[in-house]
C-alpha atoms as a PDB file:
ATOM      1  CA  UNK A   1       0.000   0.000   0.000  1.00  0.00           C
ATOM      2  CA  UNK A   2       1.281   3.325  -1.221  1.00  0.00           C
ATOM      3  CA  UNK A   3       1.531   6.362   1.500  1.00  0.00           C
ATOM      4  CA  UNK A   4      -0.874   9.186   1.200  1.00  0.00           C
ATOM      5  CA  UNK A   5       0.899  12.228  -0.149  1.00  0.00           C
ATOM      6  CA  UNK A   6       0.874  15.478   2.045  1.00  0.00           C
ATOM      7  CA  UNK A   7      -0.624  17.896   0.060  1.00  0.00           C
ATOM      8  CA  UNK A   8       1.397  20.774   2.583  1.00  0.00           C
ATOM      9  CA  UNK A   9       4.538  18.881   1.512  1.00  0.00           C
ATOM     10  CA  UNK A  10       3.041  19.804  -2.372  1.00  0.00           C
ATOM     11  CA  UNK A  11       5.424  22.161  -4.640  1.00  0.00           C
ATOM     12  CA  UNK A  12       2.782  25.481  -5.101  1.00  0.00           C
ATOM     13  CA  UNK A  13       2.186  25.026  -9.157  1.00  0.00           C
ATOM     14  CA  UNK A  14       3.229  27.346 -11.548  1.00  0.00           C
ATOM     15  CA  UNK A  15       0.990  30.041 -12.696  1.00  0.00           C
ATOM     16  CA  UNK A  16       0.214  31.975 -15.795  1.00  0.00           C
ATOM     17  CA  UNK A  17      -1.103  35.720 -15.488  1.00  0.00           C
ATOM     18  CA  UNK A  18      -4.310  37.048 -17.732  1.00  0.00           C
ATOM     19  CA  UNK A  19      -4.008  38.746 -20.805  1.00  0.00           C
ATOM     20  CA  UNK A  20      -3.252  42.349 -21.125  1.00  0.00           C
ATOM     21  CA  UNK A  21      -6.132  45.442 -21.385  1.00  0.00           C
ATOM     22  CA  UNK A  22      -4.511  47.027 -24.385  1.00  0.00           C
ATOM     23  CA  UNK A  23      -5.202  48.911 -27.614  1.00  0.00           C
ATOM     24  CA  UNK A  24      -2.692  50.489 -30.385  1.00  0.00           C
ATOM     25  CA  UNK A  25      -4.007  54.094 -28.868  1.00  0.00           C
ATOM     26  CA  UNK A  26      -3.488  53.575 -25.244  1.00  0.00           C
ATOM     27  CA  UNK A  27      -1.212  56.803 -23.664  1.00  0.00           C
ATOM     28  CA  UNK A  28      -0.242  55.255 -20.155  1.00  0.00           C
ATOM     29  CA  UNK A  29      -0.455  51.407 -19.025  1.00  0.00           C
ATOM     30  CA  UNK A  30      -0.965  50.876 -15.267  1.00  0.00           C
ATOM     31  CA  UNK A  31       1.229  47.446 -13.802  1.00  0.00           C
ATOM     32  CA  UNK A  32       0.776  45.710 -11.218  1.00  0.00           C
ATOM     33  CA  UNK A  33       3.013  42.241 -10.351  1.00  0.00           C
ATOM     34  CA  UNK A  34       0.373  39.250 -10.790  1.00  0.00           C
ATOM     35  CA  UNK A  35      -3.376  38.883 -10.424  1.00  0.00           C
ATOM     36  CA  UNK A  36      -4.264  37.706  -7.134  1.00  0.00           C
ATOM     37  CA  UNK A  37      -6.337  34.319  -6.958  1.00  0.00           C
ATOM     38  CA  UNK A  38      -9.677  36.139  -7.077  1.00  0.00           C
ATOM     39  CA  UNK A  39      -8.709  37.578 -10.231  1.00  0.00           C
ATOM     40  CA  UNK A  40      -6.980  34.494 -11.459  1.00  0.00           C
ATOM     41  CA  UNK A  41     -10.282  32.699 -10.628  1.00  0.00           C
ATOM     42  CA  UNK A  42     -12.800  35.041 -12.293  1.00  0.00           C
ATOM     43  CA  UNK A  43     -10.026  35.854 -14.790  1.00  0.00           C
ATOM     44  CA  UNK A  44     -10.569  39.625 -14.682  1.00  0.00           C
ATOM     45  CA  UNK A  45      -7.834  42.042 -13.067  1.00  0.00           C
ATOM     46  CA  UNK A  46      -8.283  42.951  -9.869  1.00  0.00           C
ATOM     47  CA  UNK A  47     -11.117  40.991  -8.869  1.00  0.00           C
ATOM     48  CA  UNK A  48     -10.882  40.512  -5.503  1.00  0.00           C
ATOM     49  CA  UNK A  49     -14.110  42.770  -3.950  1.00  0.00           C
ATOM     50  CA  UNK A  50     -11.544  44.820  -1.574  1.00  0.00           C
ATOM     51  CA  UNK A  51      -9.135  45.560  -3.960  1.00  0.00           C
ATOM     52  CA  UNK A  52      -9.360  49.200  -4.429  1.00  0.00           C
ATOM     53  CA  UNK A  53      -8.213  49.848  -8.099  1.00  0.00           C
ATOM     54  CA  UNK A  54     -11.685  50.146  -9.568  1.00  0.00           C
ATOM     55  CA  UNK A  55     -12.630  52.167  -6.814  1.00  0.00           C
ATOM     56  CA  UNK A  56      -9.812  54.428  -7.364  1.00  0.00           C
ATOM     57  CA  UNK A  57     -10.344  54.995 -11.177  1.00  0.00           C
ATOM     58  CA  UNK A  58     -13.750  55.440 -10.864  1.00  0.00           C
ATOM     59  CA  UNK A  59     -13.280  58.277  -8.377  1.00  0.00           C
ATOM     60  CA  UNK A  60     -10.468  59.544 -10.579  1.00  0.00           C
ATOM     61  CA  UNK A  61     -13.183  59.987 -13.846  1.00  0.00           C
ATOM     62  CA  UNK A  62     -16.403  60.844 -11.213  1.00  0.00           C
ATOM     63  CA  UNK A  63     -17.560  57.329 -12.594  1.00  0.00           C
ATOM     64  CA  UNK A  64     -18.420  54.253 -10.612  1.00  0.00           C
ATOM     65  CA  UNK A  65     -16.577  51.530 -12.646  1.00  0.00           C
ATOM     66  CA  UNK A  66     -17.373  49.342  -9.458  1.00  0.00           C
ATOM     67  CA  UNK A  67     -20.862  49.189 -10.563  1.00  0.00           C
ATOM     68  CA  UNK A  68     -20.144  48.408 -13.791  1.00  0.00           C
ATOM     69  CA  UNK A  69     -19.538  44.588 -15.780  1.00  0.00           C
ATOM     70  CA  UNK A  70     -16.214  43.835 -16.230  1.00  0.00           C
ATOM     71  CA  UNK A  71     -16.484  44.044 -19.912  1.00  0.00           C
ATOM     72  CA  UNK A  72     -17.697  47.801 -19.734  1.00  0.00           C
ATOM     73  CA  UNK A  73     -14.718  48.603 -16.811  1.00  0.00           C
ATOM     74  CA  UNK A  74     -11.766  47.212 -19.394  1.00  0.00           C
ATOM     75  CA  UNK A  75     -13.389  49.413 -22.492  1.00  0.00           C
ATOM     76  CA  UNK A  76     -14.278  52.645 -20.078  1.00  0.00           C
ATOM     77  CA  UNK A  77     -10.034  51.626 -19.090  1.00  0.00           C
ATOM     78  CA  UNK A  78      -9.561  51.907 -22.678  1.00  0.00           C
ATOM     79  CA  UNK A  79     -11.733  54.436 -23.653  1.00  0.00           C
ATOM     80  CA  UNK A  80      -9.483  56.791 -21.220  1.00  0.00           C
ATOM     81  CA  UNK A  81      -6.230  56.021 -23.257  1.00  0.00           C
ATOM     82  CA  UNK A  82      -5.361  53.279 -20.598  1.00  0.00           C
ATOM     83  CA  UNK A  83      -3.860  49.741 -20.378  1.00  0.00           C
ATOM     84  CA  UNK A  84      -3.478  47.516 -17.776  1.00  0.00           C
ATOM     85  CA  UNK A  85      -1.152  44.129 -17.438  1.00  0.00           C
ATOM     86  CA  UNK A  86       1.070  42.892 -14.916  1.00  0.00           C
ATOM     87  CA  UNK A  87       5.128  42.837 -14.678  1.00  0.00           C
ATOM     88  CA  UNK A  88       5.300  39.256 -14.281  1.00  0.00           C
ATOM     89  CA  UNK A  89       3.841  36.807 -17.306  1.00  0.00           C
ATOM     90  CA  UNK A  90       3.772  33.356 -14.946  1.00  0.00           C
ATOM     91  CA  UNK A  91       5.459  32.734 -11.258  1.00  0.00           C
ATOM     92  CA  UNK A  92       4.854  30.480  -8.602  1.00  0.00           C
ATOM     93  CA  UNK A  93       3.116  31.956  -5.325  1.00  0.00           C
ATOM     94  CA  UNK A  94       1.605  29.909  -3.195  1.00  0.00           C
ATOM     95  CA  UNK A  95      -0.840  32.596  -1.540  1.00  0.00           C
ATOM     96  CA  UNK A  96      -1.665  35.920  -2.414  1.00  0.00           C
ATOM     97  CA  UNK A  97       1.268  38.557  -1.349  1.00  0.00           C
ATOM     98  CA  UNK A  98       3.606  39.866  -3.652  1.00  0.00           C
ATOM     99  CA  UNK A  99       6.115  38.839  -1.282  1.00  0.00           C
ATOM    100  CA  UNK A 100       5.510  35.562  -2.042  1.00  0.00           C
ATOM    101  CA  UNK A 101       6.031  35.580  -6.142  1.00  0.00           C
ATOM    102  CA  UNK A 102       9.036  33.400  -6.969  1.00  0.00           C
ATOM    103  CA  UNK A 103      10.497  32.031 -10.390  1.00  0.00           C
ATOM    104  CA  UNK A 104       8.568  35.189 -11.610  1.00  0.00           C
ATOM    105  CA  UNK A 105       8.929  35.269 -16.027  1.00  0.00           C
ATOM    106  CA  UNK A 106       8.358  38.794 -16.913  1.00  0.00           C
ATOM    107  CA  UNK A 107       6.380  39.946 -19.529  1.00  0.00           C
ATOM    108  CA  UNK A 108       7.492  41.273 -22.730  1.00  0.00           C
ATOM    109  CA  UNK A 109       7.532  45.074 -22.243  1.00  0.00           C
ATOM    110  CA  UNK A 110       9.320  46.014 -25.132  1.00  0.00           C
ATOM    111  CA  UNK A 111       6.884  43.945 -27.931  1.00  0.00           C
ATOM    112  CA  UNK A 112       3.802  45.786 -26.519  1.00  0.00           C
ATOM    113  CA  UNK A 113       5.764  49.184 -26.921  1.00  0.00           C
ATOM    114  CA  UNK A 114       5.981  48.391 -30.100  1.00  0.00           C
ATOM    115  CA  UNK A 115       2.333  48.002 -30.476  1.00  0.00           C
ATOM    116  CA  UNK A 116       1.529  51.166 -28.829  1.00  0.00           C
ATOM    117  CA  UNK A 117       3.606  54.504 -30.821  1.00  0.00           C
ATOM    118  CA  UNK A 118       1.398  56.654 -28.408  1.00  0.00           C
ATOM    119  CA  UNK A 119       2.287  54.846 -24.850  1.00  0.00           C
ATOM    120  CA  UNK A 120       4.774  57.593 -22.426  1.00  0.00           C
ATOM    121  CA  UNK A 121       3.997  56.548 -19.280  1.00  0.00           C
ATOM    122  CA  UNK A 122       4.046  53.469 -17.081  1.00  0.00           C
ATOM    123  CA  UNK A 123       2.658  53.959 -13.853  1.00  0.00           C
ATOM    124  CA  UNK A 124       3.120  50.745 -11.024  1.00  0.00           C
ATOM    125  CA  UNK A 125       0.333  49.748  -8.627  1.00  0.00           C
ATOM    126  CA  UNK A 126       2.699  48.727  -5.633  1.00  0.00           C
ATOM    127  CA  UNK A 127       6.134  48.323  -4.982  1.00  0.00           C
ATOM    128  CA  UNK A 128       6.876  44.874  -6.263  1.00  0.00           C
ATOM    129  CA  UNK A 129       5.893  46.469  -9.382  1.00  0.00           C
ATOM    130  CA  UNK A 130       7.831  49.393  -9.326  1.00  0.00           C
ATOM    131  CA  UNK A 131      10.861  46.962  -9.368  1.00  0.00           C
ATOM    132  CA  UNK A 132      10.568  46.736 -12.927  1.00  0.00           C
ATOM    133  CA  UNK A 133      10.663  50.704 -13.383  1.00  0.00           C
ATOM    134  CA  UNK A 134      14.504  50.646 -15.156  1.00  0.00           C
ATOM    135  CA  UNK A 135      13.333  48.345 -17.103  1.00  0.00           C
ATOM    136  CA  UNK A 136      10.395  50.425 -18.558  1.00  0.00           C
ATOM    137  CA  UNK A 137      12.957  53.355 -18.420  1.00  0.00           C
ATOM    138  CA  UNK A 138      15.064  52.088 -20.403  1.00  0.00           C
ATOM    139  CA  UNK A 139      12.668  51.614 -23.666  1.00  0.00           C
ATOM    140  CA  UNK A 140      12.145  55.648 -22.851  1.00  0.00           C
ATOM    141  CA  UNK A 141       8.860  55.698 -21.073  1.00  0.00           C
ATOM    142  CA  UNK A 142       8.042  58.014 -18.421  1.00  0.00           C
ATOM    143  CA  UNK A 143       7.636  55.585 -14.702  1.00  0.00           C
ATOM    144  CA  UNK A 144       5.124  56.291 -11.515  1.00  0.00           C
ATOM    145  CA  UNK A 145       5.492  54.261  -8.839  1.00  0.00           C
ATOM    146  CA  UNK A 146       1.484  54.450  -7.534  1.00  0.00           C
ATOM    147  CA  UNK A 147       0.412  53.477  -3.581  1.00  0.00           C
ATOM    148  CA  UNK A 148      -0.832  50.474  -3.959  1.00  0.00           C
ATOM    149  CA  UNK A 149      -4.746  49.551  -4.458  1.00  0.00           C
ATOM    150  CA  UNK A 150      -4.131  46.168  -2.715  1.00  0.00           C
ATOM    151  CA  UNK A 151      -6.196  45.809   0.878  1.00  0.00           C
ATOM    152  CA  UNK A 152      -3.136  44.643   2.317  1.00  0.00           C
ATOM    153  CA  UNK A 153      -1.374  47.972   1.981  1.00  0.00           C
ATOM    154  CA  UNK A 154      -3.392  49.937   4.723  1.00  0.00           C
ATOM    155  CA  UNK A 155      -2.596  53.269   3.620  1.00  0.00           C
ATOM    156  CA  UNK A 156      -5.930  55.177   3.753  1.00  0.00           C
ATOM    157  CA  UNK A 157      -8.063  55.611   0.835  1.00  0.00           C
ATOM    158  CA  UNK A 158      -8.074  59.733   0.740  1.00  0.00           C
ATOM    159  CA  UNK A 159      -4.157  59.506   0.235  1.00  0.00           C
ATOM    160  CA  UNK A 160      -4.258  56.697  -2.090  1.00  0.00           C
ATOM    161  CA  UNK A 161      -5.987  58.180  -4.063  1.00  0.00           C
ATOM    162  CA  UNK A 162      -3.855  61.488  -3.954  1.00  0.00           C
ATOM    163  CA  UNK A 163      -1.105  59.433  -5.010  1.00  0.00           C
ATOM    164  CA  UNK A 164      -3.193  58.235  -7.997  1.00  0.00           C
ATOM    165  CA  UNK A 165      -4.105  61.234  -8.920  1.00  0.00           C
ATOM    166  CA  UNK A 166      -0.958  63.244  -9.078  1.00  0.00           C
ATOM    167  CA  UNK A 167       0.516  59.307 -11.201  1.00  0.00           C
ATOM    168  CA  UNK A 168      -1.956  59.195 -13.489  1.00  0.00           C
ATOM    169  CA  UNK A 169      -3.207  63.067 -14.268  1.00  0.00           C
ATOM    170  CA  UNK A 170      -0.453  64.567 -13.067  1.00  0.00           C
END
């Protein structure tokens, strides 16, 4: 008779990140490191109910993208001259903090700037994102590092928002 594995004793499984929010037109793309397992799980960035980036954008515009479907949120994203993807294409993380991401695969930056003659600035959602900032630099785009919109980081809402704000319109 075999043993019963231990599923604790289980390598966490690799995993690949969503697709990116992107057009030829967009001015600015907003990253963040991966999609969390809400969003992995309803495939739709940022997806977990407390996350506050919808929230943030929506007060940003004076629209509530919260109450919108996901669908309508991506092309109201676009619609602003904005994409959103993530700095890391596939990683194992066995939870749901950034500081958790290891054997991280970044994305290809530099083939979606070459889809996008219009795109200036990069703004990061976080820290573990802002990691990537010489990297974004250094195909001559403009980086933000933004507070992050993740519930984890407790910073309140009024000043992440500010930070927004003076990242993205500023």
């Amino acid at each position: 008779m075999s043993p019963i594995p231990d599923p604790s004793s289980a390598e966490p499984q690799r995993l690949s990140g969503l697709a990116p929010i992107f057009a030829g037109h967009i001015r600015l793309l907003i990253l963040g490191s991966f999609p969390s397992p809400a969003s992995l799980a309803a495939q739709q960035y940022y997806g977990h109910r407390q996350n506050h980036f919808w929230r943030l954008l929506g007060a940003l515009w004076g629209e509530d993208l919260q109450a919108l479907p996901y669908p309508e949120r991506t092309a109201r994203v676009l619609a602003h001259g904005i994409g959103i993807w993530d700095v890391y294409q596939a990683c194992v993380r066995p939870g749901a903090l950034d500081a958790d991401i290891r054997a991280g695969e970044a994305n290809d930056f530099a083939a979606l700037v070459g889809q996008a003659p219009a795109l200036r600035r990069v703004c990061f959602n976080g820290r573990t994102a802002a990691k990537f900032a010489p990297r974004l630099a250094a195909l001559g785009l403009e980086t933000r590092v933004l507070p992050s919109s993740s519930p984890a980081y407790t910073l309140a809402f009024a000043a992440k928002l500010e930070g927004w704000r003076q990242g993205l319109l500023g």
